[in-house]
N, C-alpha and C. Protein backbone atom coordinates (compact mmCIF):
# COMPACT_ATOMS: atom_id res chain seq x y z
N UNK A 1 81.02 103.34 108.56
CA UNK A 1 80.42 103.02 107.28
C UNK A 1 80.95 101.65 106.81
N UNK A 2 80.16 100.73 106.64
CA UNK A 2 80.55 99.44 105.85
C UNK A 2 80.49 99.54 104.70
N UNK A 3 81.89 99.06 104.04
CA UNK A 3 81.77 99.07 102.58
C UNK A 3 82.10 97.66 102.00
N UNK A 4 82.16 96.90 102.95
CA UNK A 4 81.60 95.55 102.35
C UNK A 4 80.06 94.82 102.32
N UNK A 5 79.76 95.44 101.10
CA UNK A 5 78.28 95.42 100.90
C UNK A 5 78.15 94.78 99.52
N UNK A 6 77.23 94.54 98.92
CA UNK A 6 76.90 94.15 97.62
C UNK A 6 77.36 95.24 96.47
N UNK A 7 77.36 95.93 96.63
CA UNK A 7 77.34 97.17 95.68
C UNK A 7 78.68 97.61 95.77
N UNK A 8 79.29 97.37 96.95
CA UNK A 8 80.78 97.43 96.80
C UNK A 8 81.58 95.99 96.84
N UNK A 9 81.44 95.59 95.95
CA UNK A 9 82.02 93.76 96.15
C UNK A 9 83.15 93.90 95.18
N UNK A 10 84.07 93.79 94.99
CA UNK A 10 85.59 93.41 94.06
C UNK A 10 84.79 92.69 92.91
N UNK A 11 84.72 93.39 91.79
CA UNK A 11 84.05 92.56 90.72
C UNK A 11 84.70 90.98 90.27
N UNK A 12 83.88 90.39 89.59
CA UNK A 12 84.43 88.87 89.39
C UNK A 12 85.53 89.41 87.59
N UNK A 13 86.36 88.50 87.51
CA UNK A 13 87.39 88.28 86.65
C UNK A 13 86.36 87.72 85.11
N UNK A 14 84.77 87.23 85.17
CA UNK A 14 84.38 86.36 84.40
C UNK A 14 84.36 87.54 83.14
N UNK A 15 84.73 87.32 81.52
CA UNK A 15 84.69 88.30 80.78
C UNK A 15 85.21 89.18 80.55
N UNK A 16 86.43 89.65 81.97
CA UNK A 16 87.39 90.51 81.13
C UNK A 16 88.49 90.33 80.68
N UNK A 17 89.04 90.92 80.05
CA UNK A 17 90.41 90.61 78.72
C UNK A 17 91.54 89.76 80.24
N UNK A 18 91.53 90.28 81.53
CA UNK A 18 92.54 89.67 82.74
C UNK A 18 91.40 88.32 82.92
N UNK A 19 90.77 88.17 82.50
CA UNK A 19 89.69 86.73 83.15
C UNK A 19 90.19 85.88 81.93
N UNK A 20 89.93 86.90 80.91
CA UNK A 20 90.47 85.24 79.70
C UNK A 20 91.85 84.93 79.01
N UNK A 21 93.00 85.87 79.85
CA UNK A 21 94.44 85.53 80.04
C UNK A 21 95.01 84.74 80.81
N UNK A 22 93.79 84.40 82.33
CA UNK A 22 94.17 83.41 83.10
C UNK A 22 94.18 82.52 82.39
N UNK A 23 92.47 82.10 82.13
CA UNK A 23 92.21 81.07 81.75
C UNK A 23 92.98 80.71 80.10
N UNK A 24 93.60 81.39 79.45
CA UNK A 24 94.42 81.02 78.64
C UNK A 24 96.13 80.29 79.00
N UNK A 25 96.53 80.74 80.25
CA UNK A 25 97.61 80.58 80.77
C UNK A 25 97.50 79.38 81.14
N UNK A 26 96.07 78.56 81.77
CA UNK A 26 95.77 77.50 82.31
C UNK A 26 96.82 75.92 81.92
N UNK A 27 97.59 75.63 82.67
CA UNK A 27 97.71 73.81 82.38
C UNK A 27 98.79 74.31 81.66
N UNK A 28 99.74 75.01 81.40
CA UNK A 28 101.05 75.04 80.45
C UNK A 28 102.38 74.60 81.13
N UNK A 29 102.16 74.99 82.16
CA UNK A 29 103.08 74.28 83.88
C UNK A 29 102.67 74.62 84.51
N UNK A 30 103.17 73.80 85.88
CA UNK A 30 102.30 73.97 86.92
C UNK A 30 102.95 75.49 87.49
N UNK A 31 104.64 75.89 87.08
CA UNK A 31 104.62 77.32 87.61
C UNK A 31 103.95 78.13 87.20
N UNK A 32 103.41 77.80 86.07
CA UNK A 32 102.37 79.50 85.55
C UNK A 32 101.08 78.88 86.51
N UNK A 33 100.85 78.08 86.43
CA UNK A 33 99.63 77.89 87.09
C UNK A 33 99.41 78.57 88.49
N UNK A 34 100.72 78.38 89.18
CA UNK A 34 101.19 79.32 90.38
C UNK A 34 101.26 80.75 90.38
N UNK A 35 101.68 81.17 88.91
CA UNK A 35 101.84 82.97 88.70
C UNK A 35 100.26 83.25 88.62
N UNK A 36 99.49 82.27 88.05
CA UNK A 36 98.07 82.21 87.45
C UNK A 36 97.43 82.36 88.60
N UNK A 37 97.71 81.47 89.58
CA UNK A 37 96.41 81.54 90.66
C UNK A 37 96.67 82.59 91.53
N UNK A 38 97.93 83.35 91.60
CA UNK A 38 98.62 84.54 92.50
C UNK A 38 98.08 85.59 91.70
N UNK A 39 98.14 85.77 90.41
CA UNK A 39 97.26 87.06 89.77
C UNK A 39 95.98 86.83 90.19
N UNK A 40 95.48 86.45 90.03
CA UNK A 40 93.61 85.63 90.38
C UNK A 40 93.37 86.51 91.51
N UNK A 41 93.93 85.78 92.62
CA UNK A 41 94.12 85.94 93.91
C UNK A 41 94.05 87.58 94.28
N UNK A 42 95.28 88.21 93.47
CA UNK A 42 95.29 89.81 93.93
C UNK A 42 94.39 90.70 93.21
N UNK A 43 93.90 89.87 92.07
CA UNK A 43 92.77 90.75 91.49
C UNK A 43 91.55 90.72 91.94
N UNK A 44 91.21 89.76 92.75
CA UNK A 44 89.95 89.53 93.75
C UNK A 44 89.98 89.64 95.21
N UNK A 45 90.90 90.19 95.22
CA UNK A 45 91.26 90.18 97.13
C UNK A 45 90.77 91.57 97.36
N UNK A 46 90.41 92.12 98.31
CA UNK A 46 89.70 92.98 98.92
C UNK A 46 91.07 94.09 99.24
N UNK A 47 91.64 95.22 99.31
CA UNK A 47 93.18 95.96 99.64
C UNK A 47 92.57 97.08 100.29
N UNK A 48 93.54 97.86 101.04
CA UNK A 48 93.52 98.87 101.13
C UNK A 48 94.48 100.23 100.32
N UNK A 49 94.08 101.01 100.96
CA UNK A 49 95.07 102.29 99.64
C UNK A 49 96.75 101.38 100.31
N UNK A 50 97.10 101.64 101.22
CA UNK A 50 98.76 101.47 101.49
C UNK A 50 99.38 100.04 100.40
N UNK A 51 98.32 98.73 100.47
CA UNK A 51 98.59 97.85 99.85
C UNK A 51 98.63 97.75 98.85
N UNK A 52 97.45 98.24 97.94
CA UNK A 52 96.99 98.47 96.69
C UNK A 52 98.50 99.42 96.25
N UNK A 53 99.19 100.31 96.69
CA UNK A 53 100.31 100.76 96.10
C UNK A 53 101.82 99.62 96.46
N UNK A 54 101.42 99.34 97.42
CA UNK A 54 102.50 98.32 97.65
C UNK A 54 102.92 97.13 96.17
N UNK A 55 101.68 96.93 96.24
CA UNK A 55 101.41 95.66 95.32
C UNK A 55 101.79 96.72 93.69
N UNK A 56 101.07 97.34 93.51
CA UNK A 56 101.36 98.20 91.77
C UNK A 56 102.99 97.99 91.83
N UNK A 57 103.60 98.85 93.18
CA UNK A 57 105.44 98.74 92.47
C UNK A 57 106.05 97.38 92.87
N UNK A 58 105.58 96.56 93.85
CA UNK A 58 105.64 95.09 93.83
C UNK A 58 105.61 94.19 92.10
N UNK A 59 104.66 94.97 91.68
CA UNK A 59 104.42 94.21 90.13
C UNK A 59 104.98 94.84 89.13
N UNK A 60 105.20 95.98 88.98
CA UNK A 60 105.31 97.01 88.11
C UNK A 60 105.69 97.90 88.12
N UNK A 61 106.47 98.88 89.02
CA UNK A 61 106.77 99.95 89.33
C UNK A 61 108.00 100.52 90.29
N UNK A 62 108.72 99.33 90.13
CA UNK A 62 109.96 99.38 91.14
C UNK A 62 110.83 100.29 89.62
N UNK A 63 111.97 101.21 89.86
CA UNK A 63 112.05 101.86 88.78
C UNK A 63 113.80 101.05 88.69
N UNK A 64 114.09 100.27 89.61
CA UNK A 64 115.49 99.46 89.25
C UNK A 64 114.92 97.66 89.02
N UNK A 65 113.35 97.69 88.67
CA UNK A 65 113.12 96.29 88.03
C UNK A 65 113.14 95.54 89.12
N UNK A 66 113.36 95.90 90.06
CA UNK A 66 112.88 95.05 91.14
C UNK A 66 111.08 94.78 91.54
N UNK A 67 111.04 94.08 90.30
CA UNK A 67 109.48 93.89 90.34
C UNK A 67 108.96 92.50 89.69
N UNK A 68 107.51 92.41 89.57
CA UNK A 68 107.01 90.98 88.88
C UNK A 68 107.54 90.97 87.38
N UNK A 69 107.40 92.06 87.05
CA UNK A 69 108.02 92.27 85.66
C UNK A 69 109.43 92.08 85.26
N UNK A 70 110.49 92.85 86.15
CA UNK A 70 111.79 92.38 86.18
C UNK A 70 112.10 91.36 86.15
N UNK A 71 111.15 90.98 86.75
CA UNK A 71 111.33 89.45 87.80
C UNK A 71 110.80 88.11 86.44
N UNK A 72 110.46 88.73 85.43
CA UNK A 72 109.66 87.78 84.18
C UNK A 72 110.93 88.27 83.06
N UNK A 73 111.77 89.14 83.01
CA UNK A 73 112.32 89.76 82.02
C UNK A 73 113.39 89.05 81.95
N UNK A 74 114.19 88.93 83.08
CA UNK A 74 115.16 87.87 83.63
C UNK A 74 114.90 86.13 83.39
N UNK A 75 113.98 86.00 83.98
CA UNK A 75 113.84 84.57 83.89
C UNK A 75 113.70 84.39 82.32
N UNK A 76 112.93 84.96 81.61
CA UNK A 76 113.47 85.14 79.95
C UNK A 76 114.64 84.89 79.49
N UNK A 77 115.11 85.81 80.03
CA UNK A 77 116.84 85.89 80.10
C UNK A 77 117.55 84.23 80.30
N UNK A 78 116.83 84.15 81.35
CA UNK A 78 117.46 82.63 81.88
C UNK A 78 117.30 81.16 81.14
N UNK A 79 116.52 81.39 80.92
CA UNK A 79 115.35 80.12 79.86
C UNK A 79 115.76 80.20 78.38
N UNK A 80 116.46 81.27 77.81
CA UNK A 80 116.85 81.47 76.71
C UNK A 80 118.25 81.36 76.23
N UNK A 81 119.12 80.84 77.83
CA UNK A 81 120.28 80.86 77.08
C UNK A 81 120.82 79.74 77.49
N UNK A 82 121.32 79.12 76.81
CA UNK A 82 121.97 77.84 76.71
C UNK A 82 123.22 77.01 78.47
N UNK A 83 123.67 78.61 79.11
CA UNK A 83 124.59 78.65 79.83
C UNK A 83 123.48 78.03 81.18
N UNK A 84 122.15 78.94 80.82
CA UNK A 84 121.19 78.25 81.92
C UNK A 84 120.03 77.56 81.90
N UNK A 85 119.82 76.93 80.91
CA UNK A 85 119.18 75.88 80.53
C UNK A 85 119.24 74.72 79.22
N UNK A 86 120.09 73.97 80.17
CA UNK A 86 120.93 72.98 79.13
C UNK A 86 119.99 72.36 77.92
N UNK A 87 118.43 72.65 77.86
CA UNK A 87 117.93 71.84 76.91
C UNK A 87 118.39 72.36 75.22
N UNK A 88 118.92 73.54 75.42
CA UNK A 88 118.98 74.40 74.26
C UNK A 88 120.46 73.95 73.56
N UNK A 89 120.94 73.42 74.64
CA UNK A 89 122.91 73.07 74.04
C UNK A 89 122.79 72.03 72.85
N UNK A 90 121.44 71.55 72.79
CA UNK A 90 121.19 70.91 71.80
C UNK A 90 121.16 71.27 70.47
N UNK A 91 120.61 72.59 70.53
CA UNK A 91 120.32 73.43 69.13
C UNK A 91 121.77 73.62 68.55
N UNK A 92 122.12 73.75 67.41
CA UNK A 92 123.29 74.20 66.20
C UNK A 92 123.54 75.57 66.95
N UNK A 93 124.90 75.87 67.36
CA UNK A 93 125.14 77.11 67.95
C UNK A 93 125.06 78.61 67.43
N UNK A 94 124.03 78.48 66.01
CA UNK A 94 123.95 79.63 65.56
C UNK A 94 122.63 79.90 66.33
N UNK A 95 121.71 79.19 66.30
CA UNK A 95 120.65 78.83 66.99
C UNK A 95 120.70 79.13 68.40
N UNK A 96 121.27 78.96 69.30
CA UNK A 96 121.56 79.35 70.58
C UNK A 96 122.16 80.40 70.58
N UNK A 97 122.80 80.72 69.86
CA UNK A 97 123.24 82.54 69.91
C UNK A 97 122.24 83.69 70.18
N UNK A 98 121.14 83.20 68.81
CA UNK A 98 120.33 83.83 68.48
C UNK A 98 119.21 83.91 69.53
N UNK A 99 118.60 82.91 69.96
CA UNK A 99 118.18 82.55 71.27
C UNK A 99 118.30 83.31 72.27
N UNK A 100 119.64 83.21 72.66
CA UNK A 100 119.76 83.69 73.83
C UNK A 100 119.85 85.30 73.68
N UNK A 101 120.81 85.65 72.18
CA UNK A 101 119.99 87.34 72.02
C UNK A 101 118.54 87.53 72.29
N UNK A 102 117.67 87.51 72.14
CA UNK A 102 116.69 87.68 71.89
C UNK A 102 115.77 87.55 73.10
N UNK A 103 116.25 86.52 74.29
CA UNK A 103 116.22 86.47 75.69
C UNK A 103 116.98 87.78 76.28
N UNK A 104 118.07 88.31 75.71
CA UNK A 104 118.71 89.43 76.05
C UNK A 104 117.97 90.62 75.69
N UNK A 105 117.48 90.97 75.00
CA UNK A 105 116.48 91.83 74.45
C UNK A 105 115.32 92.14 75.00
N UNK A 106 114.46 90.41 75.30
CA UNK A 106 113.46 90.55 75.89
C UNK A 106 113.97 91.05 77.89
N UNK A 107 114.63 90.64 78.40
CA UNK A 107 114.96 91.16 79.68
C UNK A 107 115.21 92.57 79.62
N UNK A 108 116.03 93.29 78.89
CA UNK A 108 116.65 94.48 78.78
C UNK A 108 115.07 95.44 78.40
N UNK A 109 114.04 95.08 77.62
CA UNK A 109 113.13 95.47 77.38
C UNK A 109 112.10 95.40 78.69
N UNK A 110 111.82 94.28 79.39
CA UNK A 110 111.23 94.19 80.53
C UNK A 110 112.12 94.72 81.98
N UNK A 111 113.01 94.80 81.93
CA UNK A 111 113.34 95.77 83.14
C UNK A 111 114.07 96.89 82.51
N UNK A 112 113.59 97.59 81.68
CA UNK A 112 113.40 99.37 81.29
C UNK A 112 112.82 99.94 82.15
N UNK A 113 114.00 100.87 82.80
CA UNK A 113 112.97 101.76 84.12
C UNK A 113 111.65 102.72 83.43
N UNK A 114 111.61 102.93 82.00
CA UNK A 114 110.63 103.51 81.33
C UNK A 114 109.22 102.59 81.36
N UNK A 115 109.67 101.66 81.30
CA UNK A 115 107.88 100.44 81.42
C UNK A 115 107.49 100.61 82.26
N UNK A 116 108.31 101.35 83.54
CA UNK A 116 107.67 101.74 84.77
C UNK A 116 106.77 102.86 85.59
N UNK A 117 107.16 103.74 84.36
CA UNK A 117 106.61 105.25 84.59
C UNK A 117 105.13 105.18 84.97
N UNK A 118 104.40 104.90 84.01
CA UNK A 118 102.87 104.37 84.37
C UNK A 118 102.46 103.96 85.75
N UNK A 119 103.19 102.93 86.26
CA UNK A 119 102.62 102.33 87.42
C UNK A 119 103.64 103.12 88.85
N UNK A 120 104.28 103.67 88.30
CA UNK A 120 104.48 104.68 89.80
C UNK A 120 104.15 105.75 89.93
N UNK A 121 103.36 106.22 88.43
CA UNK A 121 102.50 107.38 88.18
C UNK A 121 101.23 107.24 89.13
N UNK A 122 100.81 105.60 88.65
CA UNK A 122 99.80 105.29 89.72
C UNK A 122 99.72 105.95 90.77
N UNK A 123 100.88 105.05 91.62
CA UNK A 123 101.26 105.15 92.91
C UNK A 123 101.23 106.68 93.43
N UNK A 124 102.00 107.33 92.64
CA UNK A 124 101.70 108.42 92.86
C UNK A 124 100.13 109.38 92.87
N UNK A 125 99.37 109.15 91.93
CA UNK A 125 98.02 109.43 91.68
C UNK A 125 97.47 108.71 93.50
N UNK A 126 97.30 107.75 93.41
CA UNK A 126 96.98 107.41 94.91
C UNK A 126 97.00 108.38 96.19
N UNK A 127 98.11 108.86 96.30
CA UNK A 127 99.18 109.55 97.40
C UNK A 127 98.03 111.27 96.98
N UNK A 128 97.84 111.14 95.66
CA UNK A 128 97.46 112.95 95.57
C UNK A 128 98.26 113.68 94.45
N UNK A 129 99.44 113.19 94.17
CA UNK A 129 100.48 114.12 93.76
C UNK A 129 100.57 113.70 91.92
């Protein structure tokens, strides 16, 4: 049975709420532009079941944050504190405190093994179970 047919084609990105987040992400750096064209990419690529779960805890569903998400929670982390990105040593050090809390917060919030439940629920739904 071929199921690369018209009627089974990977729908296009044009119009949905993930089509106009790319294109909102567009031109801010060229690394989002890179996270940008890699989401694009896996939302239009053709998978099978083994991959299609690969990829969910790849992005979302690793339950120790070893994921795209972890992997954004951290670099938060990183970008927010003064120790690792010297542009901030500039700010009045109440200012960089605060900062970098709040980078602490946002990481500790993005690699919560609870943000994960959903997408290994997936994974699981896939499998049967």
């Amino acid at each position: 049975m071929d199921l690369h047919t018209a009627g089974n084609a990977v729908p296009s990105l044009d119009g949905t709420d993930l089509g106009d987040a790319l294109d909102d992400l567009t031109g801010i750096h060229a690394g989002l532009d890179l996270i940008r064209d890699g989401i694009r990419l896996l939302a239009l690529d053709r998978h099978d079941l083994n991959t299609t779960q690969v990829l969910v805890a790849a992005l979302a569903g690793s339950p120790d944050a070893t994921d795209v998400i972890g992997a954004v929670g951290m670099l938060v982390a990183r970008l927010t504190s003064p120790d690792s990105n010297p542009c901030l040593r500039t700010l009045p050090l109440d200012q960089q405190k605060e900062t970098a809390l709040h980078g602490e917060h946002a990481a500790f919030d993005l690699t919560n093994p609870d943000l994960r439940n959903s997408a290994s629920n997936a994974n699981a739904a896939i499998d049967g179970h």
